[in-house]
Protein backbone atom coordinates (compact mmCIF):
# COMPACT_ATOMS: atom_id res chain seq x y z
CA UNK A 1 -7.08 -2.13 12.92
CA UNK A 2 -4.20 -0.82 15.24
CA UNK A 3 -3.14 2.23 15.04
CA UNK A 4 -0.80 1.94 17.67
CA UNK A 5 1.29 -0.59 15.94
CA UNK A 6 0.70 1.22 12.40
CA UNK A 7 2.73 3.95 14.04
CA UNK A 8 5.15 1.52 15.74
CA UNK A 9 5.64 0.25 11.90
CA UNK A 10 6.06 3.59 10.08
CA UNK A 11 8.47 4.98 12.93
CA UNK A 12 10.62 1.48 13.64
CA UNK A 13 10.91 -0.08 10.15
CA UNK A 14 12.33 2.12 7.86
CA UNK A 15 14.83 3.29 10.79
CA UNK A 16 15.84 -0.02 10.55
CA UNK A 17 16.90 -0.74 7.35
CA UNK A 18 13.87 -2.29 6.22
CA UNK A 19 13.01 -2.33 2.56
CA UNK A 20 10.59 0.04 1.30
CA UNK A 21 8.55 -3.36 -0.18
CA UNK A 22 8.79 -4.96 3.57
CA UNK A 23 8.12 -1.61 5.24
CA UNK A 24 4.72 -1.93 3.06
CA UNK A 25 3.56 -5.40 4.01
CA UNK A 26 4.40 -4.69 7.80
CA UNK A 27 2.10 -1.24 7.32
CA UNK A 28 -0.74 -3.74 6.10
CA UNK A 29 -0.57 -6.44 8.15
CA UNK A 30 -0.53 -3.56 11.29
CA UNK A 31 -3.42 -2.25 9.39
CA UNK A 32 -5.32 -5.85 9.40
CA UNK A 33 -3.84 -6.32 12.96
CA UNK A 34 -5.53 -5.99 16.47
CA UNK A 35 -3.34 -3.94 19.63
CA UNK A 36 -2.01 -7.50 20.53
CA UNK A 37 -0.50 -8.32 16.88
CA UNK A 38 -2.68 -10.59 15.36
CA UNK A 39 -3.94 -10.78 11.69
CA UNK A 40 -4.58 -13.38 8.98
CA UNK A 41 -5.02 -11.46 5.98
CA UNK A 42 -4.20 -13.77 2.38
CA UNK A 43 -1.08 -13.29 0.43
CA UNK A 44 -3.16 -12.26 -2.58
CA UNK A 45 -5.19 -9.85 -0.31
CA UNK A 46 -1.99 -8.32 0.66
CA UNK A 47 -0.49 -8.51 -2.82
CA UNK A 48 -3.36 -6.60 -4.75
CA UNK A 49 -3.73 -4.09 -2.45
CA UNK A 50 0.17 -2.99 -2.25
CA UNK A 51 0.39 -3.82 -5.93
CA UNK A 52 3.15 -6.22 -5.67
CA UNK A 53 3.46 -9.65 -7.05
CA UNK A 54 2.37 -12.57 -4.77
CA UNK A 55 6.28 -13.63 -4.95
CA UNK A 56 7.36 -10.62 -3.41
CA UNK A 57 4.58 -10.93 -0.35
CA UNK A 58 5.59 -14.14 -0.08
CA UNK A 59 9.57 -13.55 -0.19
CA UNK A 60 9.16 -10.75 2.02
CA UNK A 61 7.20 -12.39 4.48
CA UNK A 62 9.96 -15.30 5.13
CA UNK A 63 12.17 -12.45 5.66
CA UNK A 64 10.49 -10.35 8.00
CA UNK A 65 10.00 -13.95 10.08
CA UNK A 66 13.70 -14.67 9.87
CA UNK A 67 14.44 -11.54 11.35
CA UNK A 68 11.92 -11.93 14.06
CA UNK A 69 9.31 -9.22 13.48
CA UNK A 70 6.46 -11.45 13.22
CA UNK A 71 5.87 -15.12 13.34
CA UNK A 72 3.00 -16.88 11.27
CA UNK A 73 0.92 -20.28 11.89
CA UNK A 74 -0.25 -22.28 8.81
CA UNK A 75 -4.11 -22.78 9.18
CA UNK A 76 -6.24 -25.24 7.20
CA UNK A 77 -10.40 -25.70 6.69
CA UNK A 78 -11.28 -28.91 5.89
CA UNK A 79 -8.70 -30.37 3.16
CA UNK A 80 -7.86 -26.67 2.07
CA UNK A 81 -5.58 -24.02 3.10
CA UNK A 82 -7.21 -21.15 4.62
CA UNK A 83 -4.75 -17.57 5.17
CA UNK A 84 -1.81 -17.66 7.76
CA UNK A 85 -2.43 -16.44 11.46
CA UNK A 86 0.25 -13.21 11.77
CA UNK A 87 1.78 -12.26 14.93
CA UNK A 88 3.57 -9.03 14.72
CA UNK A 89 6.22 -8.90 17.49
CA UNK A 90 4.88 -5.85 19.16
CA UNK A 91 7.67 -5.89 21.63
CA UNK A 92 10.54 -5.83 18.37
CA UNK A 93 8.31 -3.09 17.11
CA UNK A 94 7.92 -0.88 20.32
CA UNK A 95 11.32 -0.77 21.12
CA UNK A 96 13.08 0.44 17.85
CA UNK A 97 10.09 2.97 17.61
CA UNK A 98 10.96 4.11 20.58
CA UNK A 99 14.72 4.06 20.00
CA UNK A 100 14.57 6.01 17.16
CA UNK A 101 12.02 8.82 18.40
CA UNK A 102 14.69 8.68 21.29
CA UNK A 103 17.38 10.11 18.81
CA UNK A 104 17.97 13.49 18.82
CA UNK A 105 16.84 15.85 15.62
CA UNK A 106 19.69 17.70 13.99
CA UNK A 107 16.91 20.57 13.65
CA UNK A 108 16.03 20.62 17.23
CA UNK A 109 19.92 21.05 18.51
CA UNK A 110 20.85 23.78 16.30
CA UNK A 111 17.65 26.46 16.75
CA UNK A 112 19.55 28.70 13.54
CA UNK A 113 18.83 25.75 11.48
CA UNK A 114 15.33 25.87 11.47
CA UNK A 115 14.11 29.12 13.40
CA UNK A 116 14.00 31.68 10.31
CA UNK A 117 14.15 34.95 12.94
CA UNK A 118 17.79 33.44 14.37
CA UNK A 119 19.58 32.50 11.24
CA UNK A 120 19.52 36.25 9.94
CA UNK A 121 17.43 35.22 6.60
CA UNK A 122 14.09 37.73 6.38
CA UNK A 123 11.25 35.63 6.31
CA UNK A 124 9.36 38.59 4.09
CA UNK A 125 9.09 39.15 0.59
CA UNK A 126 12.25 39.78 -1.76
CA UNK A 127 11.42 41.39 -5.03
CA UNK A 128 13.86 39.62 -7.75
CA UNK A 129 16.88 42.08 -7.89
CA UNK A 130 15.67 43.03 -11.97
CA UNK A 131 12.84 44.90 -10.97
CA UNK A 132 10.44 41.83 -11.50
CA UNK A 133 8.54 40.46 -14.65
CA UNK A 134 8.67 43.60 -17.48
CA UNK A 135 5.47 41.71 -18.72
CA UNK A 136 3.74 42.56 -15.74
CA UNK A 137 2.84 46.78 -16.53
CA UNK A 138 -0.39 46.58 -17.45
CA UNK A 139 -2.46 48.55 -14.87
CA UNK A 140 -5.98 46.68 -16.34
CA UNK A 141 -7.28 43.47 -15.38
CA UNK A 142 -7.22 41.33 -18.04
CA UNK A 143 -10.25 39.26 -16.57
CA UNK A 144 -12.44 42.73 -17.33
CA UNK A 145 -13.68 43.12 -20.79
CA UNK A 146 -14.26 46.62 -21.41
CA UNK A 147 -16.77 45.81 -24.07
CA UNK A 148 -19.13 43.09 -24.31
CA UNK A 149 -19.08 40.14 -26.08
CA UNK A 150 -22.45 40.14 -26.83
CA UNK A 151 -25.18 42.49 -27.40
CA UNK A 152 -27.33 43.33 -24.15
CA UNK A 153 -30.77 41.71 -24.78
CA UNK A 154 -32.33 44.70 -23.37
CA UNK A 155 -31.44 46.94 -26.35
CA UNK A 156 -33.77 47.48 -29.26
């Protein structure tokens, strides 16, 4: 499991357009990958564990290949198919990660937009301007019963 390219995913993909059902498979296969990019986890493993038909993995797949964020090899065992080999392009991922951390936050330019002690607003407590809940008078706990339920044991 990478980490490293589980954060390239989360911070790069969405930024770039990506569809929340693509953003998902790139999140697992980065999940199933090592640092370098490479995974080979089945469509149905991938399918059942994001909850989306195997259609949609596989749709989504050709996609993210066309657009060059991974490439995958066909592998076989024997006369059978056996899961593709995944290669996430790290490089692809790295860079529009790191162009979009690059961006600057609208929050961080404008320190009145998110520092509560230079936009004028009191941070404190504002009692609603009707005096507050009329329900609330009642100077005893309601948790405390003043009598008891039951008869102490302890009496004859």
């Amino acid at each position: 499991m990478s980490t490293k390219l589980t954060g390239y995913v989360w911070d790069a993909c969405a930024a770039s357009g990506m569809k929340l059902s693509s953003v998902a498979i790139m999140a697992r296969l980065a999940d199933f990958s090592n640092d370098e990019g490479v995974c080979w986890p089945s469509i149905e493993t991938i399918s059942r564990q994001l909850g989306a038909g195997v259609s949609t993995v596989r749709t989504a797949i050709a996609k993210l290949e066309a657009d060059g964020w991974l490439s995958r090899k066909a592998r076989r065992q024997g006369n059978r198919n056996a899961s593709n080999v995944y290669q996430l392009n790290v490089a692809k991922l790295q860079a529009a990660a790191f162009a979009h951390l690059s961006d600057p936050d609208q929050s961080k330019s404008d320190p009145s937009k998110s520092d509560p002690l230079k936009s004028g607003k009191n941070g404190g407590f504002d009692p609603s301007e009707s005096g507050g809940d009329p329900s609330v008078k009642s100077k005893q706990d309601p948790q405390v019963n003043t009598t008891p339920s039951c008869p102490d044991a302890a009496q004859p």
